[in-house]
Protein backbone atom coordinates (compact mmCIF):
# COMPACT_ATOMS: atom_id res chain seq x y z
CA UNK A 1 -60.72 -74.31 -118.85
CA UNK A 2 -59.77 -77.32 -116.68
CA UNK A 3 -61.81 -75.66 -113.45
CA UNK A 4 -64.97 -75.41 -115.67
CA UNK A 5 -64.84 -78.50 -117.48
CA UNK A 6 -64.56 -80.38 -114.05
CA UNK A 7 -68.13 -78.18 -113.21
CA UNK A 8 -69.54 -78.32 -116.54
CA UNK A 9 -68.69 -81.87 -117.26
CA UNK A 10 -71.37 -83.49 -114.97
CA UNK A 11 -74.51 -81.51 -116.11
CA UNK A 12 -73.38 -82.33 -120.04
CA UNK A 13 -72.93 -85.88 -119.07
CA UNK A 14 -75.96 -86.81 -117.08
CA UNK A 15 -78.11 -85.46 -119.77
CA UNK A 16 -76.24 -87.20 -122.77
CA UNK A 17 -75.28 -90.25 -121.30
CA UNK A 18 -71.87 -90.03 -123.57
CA UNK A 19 -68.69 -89.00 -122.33
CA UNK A 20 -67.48 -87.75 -125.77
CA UNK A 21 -70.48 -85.82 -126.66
CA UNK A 22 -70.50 -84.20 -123.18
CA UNK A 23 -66.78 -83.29 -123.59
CA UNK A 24 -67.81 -81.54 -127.08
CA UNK A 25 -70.90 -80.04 -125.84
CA UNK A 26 -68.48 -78.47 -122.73
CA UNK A 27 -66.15 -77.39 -125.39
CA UNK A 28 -68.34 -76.24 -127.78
CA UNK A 29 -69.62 -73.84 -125.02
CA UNK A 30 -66.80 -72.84 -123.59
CA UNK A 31 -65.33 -71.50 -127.20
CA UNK A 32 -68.09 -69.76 -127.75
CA UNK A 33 -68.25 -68.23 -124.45
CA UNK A 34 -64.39 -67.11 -125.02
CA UNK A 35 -64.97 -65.60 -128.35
CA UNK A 36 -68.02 -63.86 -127.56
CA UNK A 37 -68.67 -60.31 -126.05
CA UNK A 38 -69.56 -60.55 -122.29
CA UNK A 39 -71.13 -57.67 -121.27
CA UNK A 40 -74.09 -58.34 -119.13
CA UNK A 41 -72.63 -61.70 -118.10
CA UNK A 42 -72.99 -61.37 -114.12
CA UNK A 43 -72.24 -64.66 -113.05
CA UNK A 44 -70.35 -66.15 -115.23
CA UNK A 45 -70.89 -69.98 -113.64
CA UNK A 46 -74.05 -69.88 -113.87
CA UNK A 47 -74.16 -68.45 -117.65
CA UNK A 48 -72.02 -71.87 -118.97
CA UNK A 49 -73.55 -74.50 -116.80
CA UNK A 50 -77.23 -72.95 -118.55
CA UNK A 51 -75.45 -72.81 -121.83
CA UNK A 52 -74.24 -76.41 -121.43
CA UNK A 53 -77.42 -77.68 -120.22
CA UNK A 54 -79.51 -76.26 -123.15
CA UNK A 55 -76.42 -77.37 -125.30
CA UNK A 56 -76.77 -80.92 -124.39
CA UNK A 57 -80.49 -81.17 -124.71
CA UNK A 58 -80.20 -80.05 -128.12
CA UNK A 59 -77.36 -82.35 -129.05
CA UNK A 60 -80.05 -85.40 -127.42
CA UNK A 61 -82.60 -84.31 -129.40
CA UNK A 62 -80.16 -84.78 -132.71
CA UNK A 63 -79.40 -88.41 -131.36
CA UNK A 64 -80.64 -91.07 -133.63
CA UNK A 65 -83.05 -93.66 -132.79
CA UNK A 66 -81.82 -96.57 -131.63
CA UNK A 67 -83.27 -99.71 -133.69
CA UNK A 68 -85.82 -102.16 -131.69
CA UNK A 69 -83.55 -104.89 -132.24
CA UNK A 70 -80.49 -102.88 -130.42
CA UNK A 71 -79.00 -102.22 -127.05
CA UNK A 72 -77.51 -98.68 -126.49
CA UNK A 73 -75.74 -98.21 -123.08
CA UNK A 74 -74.59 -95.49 -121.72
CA UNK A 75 -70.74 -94.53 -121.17
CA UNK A 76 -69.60 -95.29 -117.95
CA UNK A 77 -67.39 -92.85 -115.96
CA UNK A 78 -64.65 -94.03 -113.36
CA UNK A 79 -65.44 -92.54 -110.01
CA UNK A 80 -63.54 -94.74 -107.65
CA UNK A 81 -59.75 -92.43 -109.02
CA UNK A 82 -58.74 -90.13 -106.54
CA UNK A 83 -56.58 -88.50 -109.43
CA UNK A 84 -59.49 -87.16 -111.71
CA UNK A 85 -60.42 -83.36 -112.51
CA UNK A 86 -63.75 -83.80 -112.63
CA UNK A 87 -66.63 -83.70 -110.16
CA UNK A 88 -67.53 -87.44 -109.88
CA UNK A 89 -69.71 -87.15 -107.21
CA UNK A 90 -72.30 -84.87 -109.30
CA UNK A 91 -72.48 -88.15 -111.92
CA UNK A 92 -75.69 -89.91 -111.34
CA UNK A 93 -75.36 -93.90 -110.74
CA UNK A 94 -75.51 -96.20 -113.83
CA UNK A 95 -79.09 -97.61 -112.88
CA UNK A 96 -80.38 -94.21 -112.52
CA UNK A 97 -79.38 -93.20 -116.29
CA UNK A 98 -80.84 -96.96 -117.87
CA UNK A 99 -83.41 -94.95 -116.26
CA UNK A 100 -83.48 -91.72 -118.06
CA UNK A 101 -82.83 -93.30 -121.33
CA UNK A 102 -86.73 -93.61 -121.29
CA UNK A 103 -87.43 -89.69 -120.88
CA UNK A 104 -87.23 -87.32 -123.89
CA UNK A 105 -84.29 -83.69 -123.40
CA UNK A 106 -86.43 -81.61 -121.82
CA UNK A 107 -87.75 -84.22 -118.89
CA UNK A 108 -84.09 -85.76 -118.23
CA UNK A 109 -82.38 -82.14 -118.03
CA UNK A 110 -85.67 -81.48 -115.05
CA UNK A 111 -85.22 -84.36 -113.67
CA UNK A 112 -81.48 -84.28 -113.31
CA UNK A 113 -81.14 -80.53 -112.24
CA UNK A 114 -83.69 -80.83 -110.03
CA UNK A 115 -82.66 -84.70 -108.02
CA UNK A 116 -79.26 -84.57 -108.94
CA UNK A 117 -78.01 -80.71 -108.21
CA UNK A 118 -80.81 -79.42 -105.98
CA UNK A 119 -82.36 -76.94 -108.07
CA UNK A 120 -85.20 -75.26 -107.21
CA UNK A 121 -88.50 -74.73 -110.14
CA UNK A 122 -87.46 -71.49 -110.35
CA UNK A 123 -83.67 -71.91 -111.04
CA UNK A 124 -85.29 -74.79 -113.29
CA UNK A 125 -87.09 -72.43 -115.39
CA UNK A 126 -84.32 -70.16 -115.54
CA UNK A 127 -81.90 -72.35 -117.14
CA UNK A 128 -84.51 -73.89 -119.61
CA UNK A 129 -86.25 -70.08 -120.06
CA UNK A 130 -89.28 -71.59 -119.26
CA UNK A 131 -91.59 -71.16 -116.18
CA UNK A 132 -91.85 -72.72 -113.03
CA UNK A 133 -95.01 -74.15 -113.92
CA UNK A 134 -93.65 -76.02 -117.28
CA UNK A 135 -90.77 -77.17 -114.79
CA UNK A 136 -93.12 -78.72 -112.45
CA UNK A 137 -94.96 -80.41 -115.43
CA UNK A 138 -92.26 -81.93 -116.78
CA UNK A 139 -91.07 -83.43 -113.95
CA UNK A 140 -93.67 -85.08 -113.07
CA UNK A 141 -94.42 -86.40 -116.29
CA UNK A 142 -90.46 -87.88 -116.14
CA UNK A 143 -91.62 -89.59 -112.67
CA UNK A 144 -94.05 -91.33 -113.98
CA UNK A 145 -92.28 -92.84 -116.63
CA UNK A 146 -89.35 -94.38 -114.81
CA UNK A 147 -90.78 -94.48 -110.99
CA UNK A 148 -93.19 -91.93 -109.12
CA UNK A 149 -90.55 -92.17 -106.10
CA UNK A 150 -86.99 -92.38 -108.19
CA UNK A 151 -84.76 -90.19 -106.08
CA UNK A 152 -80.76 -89.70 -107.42
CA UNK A 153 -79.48 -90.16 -103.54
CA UNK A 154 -76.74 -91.27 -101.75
CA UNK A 155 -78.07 -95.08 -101.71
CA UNK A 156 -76.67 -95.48 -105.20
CA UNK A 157 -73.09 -95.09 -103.79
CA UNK A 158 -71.50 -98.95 -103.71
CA UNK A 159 -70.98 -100.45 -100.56
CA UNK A 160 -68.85 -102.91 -98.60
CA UNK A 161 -70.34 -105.88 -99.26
CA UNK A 162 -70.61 -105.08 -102.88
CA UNK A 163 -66.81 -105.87 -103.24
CA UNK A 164 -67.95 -109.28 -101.36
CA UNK A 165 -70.72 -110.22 -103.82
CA UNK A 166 -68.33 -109.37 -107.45
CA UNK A 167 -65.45 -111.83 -105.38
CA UNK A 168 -68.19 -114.31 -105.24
CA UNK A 169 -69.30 -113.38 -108.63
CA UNK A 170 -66.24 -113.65 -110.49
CA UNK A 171 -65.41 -117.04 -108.13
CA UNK A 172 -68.25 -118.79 -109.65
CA UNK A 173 -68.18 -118.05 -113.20
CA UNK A 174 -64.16 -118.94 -113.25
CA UNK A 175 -65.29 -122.22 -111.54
CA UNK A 176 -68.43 -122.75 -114.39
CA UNK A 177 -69.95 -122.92 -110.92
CA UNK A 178 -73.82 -122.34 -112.47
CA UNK A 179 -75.31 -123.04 -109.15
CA UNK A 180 -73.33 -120.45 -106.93
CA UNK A 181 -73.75 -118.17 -109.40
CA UNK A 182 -77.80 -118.34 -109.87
CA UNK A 183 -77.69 -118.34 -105.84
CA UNK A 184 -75.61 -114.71 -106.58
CA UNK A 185 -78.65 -113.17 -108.94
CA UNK A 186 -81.67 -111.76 -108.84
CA UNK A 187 -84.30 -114.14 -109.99
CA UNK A 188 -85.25 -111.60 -112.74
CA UNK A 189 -81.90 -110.37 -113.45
CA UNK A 190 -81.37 -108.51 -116.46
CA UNK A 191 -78.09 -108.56 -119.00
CA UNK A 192 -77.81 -105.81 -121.83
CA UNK A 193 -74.86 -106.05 -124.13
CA UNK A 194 -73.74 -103.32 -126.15
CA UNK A 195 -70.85 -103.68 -129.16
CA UNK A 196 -72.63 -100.51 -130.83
CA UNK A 197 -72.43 -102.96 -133.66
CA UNK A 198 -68.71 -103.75 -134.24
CA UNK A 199 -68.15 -106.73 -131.98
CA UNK A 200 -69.97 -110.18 -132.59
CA UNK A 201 -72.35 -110.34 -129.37
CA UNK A 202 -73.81 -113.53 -128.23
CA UNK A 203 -77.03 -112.51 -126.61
CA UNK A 204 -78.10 -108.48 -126.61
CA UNK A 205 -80.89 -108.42 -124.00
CA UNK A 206 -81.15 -111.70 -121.43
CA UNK A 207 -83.67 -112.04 -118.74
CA UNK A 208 -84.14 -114.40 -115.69
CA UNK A 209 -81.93 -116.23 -113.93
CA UNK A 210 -81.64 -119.45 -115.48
CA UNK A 211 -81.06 -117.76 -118.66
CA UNK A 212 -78.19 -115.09 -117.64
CA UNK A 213 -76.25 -117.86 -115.26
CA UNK A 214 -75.57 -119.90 -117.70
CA UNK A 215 -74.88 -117.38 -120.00
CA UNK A 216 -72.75 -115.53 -118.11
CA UNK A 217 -70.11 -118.84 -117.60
CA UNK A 218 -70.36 -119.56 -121.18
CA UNK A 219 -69.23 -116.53 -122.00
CA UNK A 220 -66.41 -116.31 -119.63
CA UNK A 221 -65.16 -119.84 -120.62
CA UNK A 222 -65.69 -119.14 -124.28
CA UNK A 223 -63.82 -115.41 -124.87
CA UNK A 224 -63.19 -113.75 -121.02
CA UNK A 225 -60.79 -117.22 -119.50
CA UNK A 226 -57.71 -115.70 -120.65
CA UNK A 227 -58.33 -111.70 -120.30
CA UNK A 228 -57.52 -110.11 -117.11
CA UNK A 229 -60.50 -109.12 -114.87
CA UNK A 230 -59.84 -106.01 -112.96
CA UNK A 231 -62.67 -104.83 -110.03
CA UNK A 232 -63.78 -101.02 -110.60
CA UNK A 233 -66.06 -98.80 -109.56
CA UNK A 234 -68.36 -97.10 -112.08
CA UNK A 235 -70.89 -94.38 -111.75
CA UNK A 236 -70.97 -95.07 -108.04
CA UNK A 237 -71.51 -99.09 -108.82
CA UNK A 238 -69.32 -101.87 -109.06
CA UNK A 239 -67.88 -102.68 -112.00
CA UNK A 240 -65.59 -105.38 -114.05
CA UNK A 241 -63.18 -104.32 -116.56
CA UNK A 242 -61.54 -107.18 -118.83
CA UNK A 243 -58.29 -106.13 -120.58
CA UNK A 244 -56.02 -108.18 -123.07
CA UNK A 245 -52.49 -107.01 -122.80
CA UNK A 246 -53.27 -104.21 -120.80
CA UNK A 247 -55.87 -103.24 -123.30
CA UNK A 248 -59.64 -102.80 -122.04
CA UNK A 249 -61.91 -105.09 -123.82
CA UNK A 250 -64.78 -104.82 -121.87
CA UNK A 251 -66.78 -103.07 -119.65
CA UNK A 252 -69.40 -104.84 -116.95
CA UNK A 253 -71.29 -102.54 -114.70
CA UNK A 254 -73.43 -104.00 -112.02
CA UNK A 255 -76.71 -103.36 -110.44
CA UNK A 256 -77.14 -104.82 -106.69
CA UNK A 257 -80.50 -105.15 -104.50
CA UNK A 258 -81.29 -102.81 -102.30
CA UNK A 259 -79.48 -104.68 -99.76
CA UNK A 260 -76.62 -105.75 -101.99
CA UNK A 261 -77.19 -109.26 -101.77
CA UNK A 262 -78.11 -110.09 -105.21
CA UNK A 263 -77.04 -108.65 -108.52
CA UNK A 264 -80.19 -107.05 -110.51
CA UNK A 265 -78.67 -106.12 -113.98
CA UNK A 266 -75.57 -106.77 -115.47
CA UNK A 267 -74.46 -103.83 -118.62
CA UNK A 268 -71.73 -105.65 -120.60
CA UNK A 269 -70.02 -102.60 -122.88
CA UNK A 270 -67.94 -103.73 -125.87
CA UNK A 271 -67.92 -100.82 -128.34
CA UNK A 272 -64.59 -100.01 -129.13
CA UNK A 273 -65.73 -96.36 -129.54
CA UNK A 274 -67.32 -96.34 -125.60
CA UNK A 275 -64.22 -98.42 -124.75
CA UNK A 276 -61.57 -95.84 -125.99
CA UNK A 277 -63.82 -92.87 -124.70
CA UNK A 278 -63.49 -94.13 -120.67
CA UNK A 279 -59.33 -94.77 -121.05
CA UNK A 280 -59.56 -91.11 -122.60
CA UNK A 281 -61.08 -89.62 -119.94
């Protein structure tokens, strides 16, 4: 089981966004699969990743809305351990699914196979049972809605100076140095917060620099001065992870320019449910 999940695991995840629910929607598969006759079954590989794909798209399609008024982030994966089972480098960057979260099952499972595994339309259609012609369609309709020219590639992967910048990052906000740290973001920089509605949040959604700079000191000084702040790397992008007693608190994935000179989004995670799923994993 451990060989598939590490196969299976990436084309669940990308299209849910959850580590948990991808985990089920693996297992779910693979039990059936197991306790199931198999004649016919020539390539067995191929048979789960199509039943996983089509399983997650229908466990999407279950997900409740999220309210106007909410922030719903995705589950970060670790892909900096050398130690995992899994294959991280099929897991699409953290920017790229904020991205996704805007296209319905059907358009994110396209859009993923296709930019993110190298399928062709007609593989496409074969996993969805479709034809190449609906897989065409609804890939270009999931273009369109996040960015005609979005590409999953390589230039996601972090990068030496990114290590640089988050020094300089957390420097400045120990320091309640406002001014460094506006010099540090993006002048629209964007900051999400998700508690998933368990954990008090000070702001949800934050644009702008002069907004997030001072937001982001005031809320190191008021609850993050006396957690530990550990650098990461998450879904390919540098992250933050805050821990009290060797117990992660928090989660902060970052967003740099193209030329990782500025920080473009911050995603602060505080579920305790999101929280316990990436020390599970």
């Amino acid at each position: 089981m451990n060989d598939y999940q590490a196969a299976l695991f990436p084309y669940a995840y990308n299209v849910l966004g959850s580590v948990e629910d991808a985990k089920d929607a693996v297992q779910e598969v693979y039990a059936r699969y197991v306790s199931s006759p198999r004649e016919g079954i020539a390539d067995e590989r191929n048979y789960l990743i199509k039943s996983v794909v089509n399983q997650a798209i229908n466990m999407r399609a279950k997900r409740k809305t999220v309210p106007a008024d909410s922030v719903w982030l995705p589950e970060p994966v670790a892909t900096e351990r050398a130690d995992t089972n899994l294959n991280m480098q099929d897991i699409v960057s953290y920017s790229m699914l904020l991205l996704l979260e805007q296209l319905n099952p059907r358009e994110r499972a396209v859009f993923i196979l296709k930019e993110a595994f190298a399928y062709s339309h007609e593989e496409i259609a074969e996993v969805l049972s479709s034809t190449v012609e609906n897989s065409r369609k609804l890939l270009s309709r999931a273009r369109e809605k996040i960015n005609p020219s979005a590409k999953i590639t390589q230039a996601a992967r972090p990068r030496p100076e990114s290590a640089v910048l988050l020094e300089n990052y957390i420097g400045a906000i120990r320091r309640g140095d406002t001014a460094t740290l506006e010099q540090l973001l993006s002048r629209d920089i964007t900051f999400f917060a998700d508690s998933g509605g368990k954990v008090s949040l000070v702001r949800k959604i934050c644009h702008g620099v002069a907004e997030v700079g001072p937001l982001m000191v005031y809320i190191y000084s008021k609850f993050q001065r006396n957690m530990e702040a550990v650098p990461s790397t998450f879904n390919h992008q540098p992250a933050l992870l805050y821990y009290v007693n060797g117990r992660l608190v928090v989660c902060q994935v970052f967003t740099l320019s193209e030329d990782g000179s500025h920080i473009t989004e911050i995603c602060s995670l505080l579920d305790p449910d999101k929280i316990q799923s990436m020390q599970d994993l």
